[in-house]
Protein backbone atom coordinates (compact mmCIF):
# COMPACT_ATOMS: atom_id res chain seq x y z
CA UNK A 1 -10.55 2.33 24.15
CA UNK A 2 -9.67 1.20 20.76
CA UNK A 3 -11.08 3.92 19.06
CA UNK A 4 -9.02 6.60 21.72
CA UNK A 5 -5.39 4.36 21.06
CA UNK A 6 -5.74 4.26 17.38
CA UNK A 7 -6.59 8.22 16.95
CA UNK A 8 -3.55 9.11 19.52
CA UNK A 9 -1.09 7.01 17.14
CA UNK A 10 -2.55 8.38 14.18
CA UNK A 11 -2.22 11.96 15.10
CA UNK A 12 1.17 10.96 16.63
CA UNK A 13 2.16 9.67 13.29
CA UNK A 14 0.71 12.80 11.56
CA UNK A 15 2.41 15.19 14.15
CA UNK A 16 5.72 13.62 13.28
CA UNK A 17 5.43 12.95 9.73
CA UNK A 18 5.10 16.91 9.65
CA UNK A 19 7.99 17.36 11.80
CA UNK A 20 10.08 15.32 8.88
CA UNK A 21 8.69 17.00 5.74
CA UNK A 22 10.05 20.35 7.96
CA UNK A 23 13.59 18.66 8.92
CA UNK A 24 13.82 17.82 5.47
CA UNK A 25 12.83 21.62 3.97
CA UNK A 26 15.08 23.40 6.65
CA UNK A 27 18.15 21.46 8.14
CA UNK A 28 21.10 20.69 7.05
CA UNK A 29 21.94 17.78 4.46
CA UNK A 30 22.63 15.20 6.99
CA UNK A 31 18.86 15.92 9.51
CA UNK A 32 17.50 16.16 6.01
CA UNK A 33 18.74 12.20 5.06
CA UNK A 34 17.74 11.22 8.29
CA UNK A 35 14.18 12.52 8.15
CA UNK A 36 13.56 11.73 4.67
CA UNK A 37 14.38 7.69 5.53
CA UNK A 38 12.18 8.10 8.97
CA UNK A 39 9.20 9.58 7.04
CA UNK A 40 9.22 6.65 4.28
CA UNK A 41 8.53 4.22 7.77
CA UNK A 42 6.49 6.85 9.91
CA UNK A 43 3.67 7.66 6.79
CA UNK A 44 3.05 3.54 6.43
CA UNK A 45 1.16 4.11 10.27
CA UNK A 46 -1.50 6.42 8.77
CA UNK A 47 -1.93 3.85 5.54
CA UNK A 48 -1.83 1.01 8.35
CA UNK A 49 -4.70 2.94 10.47
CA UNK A 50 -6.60 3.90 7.32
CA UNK A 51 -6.47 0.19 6.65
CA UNK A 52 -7.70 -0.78 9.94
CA UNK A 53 -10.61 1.16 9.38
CA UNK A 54 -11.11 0.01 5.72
CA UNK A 55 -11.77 -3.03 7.84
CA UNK A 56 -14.53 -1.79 10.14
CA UNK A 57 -11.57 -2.58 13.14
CA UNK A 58 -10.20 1.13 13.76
CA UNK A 59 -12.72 1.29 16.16
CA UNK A 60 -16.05 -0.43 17.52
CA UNK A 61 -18.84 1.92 15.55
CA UNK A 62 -18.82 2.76 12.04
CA UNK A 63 -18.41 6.32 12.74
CA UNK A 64 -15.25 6.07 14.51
CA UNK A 65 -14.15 4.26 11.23
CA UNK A 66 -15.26 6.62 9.27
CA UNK A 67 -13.80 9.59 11.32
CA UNK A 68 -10.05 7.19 11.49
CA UNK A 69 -10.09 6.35 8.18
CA UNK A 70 -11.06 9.71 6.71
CA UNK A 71 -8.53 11.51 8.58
CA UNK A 72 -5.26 8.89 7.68
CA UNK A 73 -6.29 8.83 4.10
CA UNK A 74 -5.01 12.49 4.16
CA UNK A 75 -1.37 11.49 5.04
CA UNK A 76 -1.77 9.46 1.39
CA UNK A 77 -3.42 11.31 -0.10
CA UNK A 78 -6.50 9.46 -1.09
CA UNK A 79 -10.04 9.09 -0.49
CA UNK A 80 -11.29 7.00 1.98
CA UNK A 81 -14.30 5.35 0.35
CA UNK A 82 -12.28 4.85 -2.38
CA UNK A 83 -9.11 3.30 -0.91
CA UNK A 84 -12.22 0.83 1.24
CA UNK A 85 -13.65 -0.45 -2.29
CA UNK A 86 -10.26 -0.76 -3.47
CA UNK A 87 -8.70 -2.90 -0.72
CA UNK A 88 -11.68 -5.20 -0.47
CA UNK A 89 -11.75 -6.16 -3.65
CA UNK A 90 -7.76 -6.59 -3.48
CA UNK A 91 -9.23 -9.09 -0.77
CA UNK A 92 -11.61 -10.96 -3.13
CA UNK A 93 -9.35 -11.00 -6.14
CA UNK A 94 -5.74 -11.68 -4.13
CA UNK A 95 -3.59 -14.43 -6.04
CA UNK A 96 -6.31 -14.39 -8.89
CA UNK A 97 -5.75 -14.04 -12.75
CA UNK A 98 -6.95 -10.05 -12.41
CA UNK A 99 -4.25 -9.18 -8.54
CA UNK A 100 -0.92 -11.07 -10.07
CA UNK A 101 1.97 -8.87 -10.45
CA UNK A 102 4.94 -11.45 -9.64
CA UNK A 103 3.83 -13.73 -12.74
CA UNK A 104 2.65 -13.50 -15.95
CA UNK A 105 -0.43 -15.96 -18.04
CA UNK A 106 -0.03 -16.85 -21.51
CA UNK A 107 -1.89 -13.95 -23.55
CA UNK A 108 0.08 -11.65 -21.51
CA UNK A 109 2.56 -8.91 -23.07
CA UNK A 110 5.68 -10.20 -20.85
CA UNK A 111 7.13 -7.04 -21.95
CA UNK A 112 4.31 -5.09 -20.22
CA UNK A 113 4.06 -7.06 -17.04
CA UNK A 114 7.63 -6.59 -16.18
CA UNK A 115 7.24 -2.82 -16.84
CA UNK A 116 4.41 -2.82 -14.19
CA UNK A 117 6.76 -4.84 -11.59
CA UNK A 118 9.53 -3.09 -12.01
CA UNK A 119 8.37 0.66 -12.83
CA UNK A 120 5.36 0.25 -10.60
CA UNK A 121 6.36 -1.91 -7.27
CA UNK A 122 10.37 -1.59 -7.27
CA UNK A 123 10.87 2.47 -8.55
CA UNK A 124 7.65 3.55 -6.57
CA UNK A 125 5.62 4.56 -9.46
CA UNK A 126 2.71 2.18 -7.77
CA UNK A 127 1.89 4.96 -5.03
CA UNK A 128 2.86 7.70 -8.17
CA UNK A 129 0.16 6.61 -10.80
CA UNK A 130 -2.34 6.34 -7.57
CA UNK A 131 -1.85 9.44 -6.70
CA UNK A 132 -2.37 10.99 -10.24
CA UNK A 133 -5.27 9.10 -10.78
CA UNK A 134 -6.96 10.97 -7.65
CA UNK A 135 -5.63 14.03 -9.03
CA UNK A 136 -7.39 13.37 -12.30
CA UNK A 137 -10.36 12.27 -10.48
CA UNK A 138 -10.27 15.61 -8.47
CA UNK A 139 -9.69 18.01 -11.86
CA UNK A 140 -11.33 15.92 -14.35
CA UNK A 141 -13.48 13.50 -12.90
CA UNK A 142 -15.93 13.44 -16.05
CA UNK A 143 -12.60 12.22 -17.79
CA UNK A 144 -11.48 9.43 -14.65
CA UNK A 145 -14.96 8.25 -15.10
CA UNK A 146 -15.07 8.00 -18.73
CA UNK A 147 -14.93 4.99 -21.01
CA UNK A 148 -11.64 5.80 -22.76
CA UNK A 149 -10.15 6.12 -19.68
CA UNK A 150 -11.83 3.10 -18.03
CA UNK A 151 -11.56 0.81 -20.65
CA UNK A 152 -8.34 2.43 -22.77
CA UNK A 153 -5.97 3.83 -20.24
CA UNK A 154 -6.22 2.50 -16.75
CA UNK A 155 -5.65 -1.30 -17.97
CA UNK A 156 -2.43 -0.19 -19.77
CA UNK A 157 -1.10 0.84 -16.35
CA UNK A 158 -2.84 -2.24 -14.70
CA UNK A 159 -5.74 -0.93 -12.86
CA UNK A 160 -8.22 -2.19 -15.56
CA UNK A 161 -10.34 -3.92 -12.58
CA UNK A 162 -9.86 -1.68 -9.84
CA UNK A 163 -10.97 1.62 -11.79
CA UNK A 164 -14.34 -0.14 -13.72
CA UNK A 165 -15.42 -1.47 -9.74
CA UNK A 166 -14.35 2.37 -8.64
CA UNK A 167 -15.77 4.85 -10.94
CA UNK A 168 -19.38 3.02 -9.43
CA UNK A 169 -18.63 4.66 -6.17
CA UNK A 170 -20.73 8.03 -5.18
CA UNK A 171 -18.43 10.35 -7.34
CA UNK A 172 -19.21 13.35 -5.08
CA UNK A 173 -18.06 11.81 -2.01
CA UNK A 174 -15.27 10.49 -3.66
CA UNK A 175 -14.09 13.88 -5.42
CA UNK A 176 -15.01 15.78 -1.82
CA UNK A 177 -12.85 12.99 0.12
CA UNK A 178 -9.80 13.68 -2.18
CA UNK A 179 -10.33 17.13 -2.36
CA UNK A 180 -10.14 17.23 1.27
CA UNK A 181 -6.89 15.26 1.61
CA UNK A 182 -5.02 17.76 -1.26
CA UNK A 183 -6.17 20.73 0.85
CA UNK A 184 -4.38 18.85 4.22
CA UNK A 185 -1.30 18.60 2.29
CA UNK A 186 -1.46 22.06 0.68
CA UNK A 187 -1.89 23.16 3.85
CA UNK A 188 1.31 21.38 5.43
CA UNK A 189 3.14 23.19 2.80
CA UNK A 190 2.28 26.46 3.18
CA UNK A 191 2.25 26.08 7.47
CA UNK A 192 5.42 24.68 7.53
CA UNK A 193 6.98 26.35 4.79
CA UNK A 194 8.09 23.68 2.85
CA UNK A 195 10.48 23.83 -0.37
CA UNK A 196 10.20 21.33 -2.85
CA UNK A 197 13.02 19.62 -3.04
CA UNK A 198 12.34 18.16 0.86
CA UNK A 199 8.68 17.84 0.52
CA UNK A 200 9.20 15.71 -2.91
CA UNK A 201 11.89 13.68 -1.21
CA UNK A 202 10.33 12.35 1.72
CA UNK A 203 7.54 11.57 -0.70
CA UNK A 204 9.56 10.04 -3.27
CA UNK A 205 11.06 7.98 -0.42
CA UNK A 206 7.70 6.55 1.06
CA UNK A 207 6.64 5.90 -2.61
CA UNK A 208 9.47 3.95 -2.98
CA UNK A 209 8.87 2.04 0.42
CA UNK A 210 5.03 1.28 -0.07
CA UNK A 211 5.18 0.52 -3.47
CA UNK A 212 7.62 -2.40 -2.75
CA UNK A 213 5.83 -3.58 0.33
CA UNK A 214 2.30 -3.75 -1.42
CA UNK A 215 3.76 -6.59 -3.05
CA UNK A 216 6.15 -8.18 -1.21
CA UNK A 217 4.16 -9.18 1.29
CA UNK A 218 2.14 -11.31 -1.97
CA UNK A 219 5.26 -12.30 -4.42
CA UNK A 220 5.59 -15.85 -5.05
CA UNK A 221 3.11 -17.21 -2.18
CA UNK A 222 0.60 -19.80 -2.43
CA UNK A 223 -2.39 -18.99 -5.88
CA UNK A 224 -4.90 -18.54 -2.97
CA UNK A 225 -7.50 -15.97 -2.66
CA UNK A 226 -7.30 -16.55 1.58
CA UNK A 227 -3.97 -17.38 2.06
CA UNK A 228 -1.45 -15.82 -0.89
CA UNK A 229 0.57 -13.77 1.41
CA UNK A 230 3.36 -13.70 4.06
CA UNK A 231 4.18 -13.07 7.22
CA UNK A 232 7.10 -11.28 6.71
CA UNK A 233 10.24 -10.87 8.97
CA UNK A 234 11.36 -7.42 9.74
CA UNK A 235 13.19 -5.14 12.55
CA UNK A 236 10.60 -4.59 15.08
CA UNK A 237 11.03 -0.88 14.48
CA UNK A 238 9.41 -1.10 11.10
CA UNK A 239 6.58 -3.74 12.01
CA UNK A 240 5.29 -1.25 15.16
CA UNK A 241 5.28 1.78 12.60
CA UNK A 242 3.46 -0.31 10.30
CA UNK A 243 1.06 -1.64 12.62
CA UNK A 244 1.58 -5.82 12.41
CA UNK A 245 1.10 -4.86 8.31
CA UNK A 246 4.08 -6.90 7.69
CA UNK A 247 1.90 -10.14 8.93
CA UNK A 248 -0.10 -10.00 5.88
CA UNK A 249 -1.09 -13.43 6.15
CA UNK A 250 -2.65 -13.52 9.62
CA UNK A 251 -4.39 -10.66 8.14
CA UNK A 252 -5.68 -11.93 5.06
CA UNK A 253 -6.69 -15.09 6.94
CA UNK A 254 -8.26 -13.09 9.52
CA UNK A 255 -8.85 -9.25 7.89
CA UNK A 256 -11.66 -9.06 11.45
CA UNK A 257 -8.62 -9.11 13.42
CA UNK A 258 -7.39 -5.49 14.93
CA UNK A 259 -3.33 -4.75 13.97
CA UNK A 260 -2.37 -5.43 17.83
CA UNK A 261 -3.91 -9.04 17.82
CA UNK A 262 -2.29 -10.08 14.70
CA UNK A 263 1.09 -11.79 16.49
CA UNK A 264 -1.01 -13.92 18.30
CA UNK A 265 -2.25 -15.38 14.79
CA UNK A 266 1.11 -16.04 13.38
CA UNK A 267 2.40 -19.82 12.62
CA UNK A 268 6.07 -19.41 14.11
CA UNK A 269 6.94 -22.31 12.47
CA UNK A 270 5.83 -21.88 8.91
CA UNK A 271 7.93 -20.56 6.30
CA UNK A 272 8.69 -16.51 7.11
CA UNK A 273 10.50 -15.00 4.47
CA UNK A 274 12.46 -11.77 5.19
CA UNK A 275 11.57 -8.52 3.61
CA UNK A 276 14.15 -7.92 1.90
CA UNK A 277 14.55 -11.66 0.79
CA UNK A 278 11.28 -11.40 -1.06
CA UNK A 279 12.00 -7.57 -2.12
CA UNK A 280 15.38 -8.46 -3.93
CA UNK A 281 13.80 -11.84 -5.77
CA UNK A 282 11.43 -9.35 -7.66
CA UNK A 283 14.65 -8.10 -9.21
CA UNK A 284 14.60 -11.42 -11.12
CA UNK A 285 11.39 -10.17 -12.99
CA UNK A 286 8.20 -12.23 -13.73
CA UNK A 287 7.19 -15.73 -14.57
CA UNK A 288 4.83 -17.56 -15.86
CA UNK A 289 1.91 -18.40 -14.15
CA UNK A 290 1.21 -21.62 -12.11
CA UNK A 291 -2.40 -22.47 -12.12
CA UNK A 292 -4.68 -21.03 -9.36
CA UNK A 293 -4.42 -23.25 -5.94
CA UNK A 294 -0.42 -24.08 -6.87
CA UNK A 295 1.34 -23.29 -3.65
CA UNK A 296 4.15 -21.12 -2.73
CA UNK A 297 7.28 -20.78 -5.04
CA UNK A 298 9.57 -22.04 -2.06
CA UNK A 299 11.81 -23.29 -4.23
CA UNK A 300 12.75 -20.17 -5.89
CA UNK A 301 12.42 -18.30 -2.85
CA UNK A 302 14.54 -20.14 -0.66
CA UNK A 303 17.07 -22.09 -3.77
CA UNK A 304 19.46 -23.00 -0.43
CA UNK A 305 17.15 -25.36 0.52
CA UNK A 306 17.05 -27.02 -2.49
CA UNK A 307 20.70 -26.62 -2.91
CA UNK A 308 21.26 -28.57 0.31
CA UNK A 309 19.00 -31.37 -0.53
């Protein structure tokens, strides 16, 4: 049952993801806005299913997973097994001195860290330089794997810890993964016809929209491996396309927990900040670092409160 809901949505989401990269190649300026903003909230369900299965809780049997998770990651695109390794180690290292992108430690360029806020969360380069990096890892993956670009490059652009714990992976399945979801979009474009001034739109506009929300649903929460995260309020709209992602602390407390269970784990009456609270206090730029365990920034989150006192 689980396995048979999750693939309908997912090829639901795919189906109409399509449908927007068309609108946007083919209608007129006004269907074209419109289905550029719908496809920045409609391509977070295939990320949202891939991530279920990145969890072993797309469906009951690893294969199911595997078949889930293989086909989202081509809505990305991505690999799979890569884009698993990736996210649990995000899971092991949340909140830590290596995951902290809303704060900056002492021997850090300030300078730098900002750059990687504001260029990579807030202008959508986050989903951008992902993206390139598979690309690299499909044309050159001698070079992705290499020590210059390892040890040299990807820690400039702040994936020093996630690239040395990813270039360990099987690098044919990896390159064969990615190279399968670059042929699924190659494909949409020459099916549908695409131009690419609507294709690079809509993806521009998800970039934009992921990017932001991989970190939003982190800034300024409790220094807690388990528990640095929000549940974040949003239209109900955008939660159901994203699958419950938006309740990122129910998740991280509970990552066994399937996407449709995760309400039932949220503290109503804890502290929910809104999306868009969280999203414009980035704006602010970094700060420096409270030590690990400090909890959440409420007081710069929510100065009203403190205001009122």
């Amino acid at each position: 049952m689980r396995f048979t809901l999750n693939l309908g949505l997912l090829l639901i989401s795919l189906i109409v993801s399509a449908a927007c990269l068309w609108i946007a190649s083919h209608s007129s300026w006004y269907w074209a806005v419109a289905a550029i903003w719908f496809f920045a909230l409609i391509n977070n369900m295939p990320f949202a299913m891939m991530h279920e299965a990145v969890h072993g809780v797309a469906a009951k049997s690893e294969r199911g997973n595997r078949i889930i998770g293989t086909i989202a990651s081509w809505a990305f695109p991505t690999s799979f097994l890569l884009q698993q390794k990736a996210h649990l180690d995000h899971h092991r290292r949340n909140r830590t001195d290596e995951e902290l992108y809303d704060y900056y430690l002492p021997q850090q360029s300030k300078w730098l860290r900002n750059a990687w806020l504001y260029m990579g969360n807030l202008l959508g380069f986050y989903w951008f330089f992902v993206v390139l990096g598979n690309a690299i890892y499909l044309l050159a993956c001698g070079f992705y794997r290499s020590n210059l670009f390892v040890n040299r490059i990807a820690p400039v652009l702040g994936f020093g810890p996630q690239v040395a714990e990813l270039v360990k992976l099987p690098a044919f399945r990896v390159w064969y993964e990615i190279a399968m979801s670059f042929s699924y979009q190659a494909l949409l474009f020459w099916l549908l016809d695409l131009n690419w001034i609507g294709y690079l739109a809509c993806q521009i506009a998800f970039a934009l929209h992921w990017s932001a929300l991989q970190y939003v649903d982190h800034a300024w929460s409790s220094r807690d491996v388990k528990n640095g995260a929000w549940n974040l309020k949003v239209l109900p709209v955008s939660r159901w396309l994203a699958l419950n992602y938006h309740y990122h602390l129910a998740h991280h407390q509970k990552p066994e927990v399937p996407w449709y269970q995760l309400p039932s784990l949220v503290d109503r009456q804890a502290q929910q900040p809104s999306f868009w609270r969280v999203y414009f206090s980035l704006w602010k730029g970094i700060r420096p670092a409270p030590p690990m365990g400090a909890p959440a920034d409420l007081a710069f989150l929510f100065p009203e409160n403190e205001e009122a006192k």
